[in-house]
N, C-alpha and C. Protein backbone atom coordinates (compact mmCIF):
# COMPACT_ATOMS: atom_id res chain seq x y z
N UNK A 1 0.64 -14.88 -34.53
CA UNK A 1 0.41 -13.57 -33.99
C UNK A 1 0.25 -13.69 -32.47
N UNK A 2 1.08 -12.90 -32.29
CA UNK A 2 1.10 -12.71 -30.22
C UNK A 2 -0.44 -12.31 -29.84
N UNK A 3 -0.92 -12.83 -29.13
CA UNK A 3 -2.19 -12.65 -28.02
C UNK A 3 -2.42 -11.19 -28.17
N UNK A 4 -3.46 -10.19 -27.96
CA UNK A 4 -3.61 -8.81 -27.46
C UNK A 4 -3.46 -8.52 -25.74
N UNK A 5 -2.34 -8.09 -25.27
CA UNK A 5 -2.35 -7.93 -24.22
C UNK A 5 -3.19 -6.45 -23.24
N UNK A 6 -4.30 -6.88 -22.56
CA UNK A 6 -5.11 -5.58 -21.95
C UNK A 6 -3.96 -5.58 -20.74
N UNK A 7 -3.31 -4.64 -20.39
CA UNK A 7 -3.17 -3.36 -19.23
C UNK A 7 -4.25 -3.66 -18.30
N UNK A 8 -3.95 -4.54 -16.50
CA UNK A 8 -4.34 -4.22 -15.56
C UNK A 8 -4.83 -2.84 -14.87
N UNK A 9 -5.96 -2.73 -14.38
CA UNK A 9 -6.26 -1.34 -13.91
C UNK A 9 -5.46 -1.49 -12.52
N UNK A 10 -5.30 -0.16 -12.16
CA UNK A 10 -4.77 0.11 -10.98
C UNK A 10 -4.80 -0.01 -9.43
N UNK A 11 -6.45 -0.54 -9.65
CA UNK A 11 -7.18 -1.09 -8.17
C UNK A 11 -6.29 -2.69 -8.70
N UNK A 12 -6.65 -3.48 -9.58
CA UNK A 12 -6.47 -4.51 -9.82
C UNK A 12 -4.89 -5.04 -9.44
N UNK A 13 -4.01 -4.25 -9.89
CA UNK A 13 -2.48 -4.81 -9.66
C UNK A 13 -2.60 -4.02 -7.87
N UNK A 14 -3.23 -3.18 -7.69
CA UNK A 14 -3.11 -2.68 -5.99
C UNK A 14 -3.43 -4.37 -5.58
N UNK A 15 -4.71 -5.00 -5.77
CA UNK A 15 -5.18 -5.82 -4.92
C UNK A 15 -4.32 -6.88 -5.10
N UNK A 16 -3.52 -7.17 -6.44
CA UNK A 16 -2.65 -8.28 -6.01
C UNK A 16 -1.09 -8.20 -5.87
N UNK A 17 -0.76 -6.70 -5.57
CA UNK A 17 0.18 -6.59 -4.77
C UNK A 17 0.00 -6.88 -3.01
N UNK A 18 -1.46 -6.74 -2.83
CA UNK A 18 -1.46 -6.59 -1.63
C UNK A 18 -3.25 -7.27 -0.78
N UNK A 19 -3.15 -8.39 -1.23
CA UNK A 19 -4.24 -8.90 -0.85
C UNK A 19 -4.89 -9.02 0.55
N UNK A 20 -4.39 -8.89 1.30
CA UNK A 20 -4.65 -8.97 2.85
C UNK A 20 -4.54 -7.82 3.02
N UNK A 21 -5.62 -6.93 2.92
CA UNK A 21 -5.85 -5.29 3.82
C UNK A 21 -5.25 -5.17 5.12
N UNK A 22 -5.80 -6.17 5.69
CA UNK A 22 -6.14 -5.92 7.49
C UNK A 22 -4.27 -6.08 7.58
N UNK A 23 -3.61 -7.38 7.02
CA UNK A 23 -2.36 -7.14 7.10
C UNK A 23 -1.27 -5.97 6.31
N UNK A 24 -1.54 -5.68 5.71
CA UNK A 24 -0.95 -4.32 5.02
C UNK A 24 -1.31 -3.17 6.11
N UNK A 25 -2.28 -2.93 6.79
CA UNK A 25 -2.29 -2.10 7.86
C UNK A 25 -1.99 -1.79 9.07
N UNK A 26 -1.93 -3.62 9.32
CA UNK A 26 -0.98 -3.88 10.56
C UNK A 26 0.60 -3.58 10.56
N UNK A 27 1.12 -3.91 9.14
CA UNK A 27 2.77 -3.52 8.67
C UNK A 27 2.87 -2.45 9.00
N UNK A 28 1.77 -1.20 8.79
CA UNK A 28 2.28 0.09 8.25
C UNK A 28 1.81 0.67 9.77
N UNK A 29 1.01 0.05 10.51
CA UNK A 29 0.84 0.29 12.11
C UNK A 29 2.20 -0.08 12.52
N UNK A 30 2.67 -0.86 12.28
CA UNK A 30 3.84 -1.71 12.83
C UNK A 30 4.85 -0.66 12.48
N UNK A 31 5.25 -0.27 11.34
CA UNK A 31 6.45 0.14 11.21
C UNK A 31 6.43 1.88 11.50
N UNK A 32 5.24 2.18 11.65
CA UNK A 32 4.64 3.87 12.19
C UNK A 32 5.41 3.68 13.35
N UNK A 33 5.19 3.39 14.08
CA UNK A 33 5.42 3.08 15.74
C UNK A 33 6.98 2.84 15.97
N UNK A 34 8.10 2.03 15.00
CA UNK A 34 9.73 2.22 14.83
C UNK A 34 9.44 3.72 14.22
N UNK A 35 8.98 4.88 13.93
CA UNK A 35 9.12 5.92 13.99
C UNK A 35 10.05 6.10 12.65
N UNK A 36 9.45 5.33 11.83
CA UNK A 36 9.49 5.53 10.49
C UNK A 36 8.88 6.37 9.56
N UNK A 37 9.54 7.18 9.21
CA UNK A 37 8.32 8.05 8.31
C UNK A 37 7.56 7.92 7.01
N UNK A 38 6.58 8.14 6.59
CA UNK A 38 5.89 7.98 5.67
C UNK A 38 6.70 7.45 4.60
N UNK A 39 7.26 8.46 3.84
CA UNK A 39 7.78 7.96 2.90
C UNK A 39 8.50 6.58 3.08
N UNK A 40 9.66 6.55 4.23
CA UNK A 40 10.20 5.18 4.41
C UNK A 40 9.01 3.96 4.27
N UNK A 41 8.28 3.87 5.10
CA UNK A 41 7.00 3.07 4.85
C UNK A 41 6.09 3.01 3.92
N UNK A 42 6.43 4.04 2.75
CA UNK A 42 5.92 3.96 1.46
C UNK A 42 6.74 3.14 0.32
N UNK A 43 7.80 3.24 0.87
CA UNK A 43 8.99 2.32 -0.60
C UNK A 43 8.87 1.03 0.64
N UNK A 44 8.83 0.72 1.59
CA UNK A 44 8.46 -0.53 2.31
C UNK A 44 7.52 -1.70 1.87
N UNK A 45 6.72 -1.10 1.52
CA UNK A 45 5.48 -1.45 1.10
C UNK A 45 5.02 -1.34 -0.04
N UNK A 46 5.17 -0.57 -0.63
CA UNK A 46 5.21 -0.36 -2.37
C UNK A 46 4.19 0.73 -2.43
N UNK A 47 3.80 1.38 -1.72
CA UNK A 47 2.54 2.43 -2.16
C UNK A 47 2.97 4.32 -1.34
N UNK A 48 2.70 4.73 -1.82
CA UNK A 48 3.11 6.13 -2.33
C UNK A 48 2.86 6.57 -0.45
N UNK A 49 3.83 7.60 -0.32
CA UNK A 49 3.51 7.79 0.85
C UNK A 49 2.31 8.61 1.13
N UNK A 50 1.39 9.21 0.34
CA UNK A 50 0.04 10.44 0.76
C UNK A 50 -0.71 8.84 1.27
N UNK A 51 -0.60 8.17 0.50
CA UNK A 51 -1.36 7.09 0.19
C UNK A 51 -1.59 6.17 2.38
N UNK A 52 0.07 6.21 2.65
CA UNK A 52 0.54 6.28 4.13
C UNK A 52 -0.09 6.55 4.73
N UNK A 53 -0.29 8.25 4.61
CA UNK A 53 -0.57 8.80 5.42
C UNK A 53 -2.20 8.72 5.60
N UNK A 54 -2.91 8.56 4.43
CA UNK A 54 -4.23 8.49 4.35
C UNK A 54 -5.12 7.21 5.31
N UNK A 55 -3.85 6.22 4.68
CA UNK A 55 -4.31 5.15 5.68
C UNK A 55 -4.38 5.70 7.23
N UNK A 56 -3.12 5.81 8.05
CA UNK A 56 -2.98 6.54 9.01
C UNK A 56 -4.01 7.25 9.47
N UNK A 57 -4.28 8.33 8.87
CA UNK A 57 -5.14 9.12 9.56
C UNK A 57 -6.68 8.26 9.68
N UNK A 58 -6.92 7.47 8.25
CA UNK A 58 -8.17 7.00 9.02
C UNK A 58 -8.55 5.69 10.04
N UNK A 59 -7.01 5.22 10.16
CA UNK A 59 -7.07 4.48 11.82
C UNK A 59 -7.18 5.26 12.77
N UNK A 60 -6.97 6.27 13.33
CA UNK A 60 -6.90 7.44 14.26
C UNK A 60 -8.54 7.17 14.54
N UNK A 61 -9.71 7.40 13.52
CA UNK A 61 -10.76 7.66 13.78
C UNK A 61 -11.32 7.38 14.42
């Protein structure tokens, strides 16, 4: 009999798509600035563009 497989939560596969914060923010600083738009920098990166923009706005602060 095959193992029971549990379903990763969604923070969980976030964090190991993308383990380095500070660098995932620098990318999406980085590629803001080639005047890329959200969405483009959302399939870039793998995360939804509101998600973009959220980041975004709270570097501004």
């Amino acid at each position: 009999m095959p193992p029971f497989k549990v379903p990763l939560s969604p923070s969980t596969e976030a964090n190991l798509r993308h383990p380095d914060k500070e660098k995932l923010r620098e990318t999406i600083l980085t590629l803001r600035a080639q005047s890329m738009s959200y969405r483009e920098i959302g399939r870039e990166v793998g995360l939804h563009w509101m998600r973009i923009g959220q980041l975004l706005q709270s570097t501004n602060e």
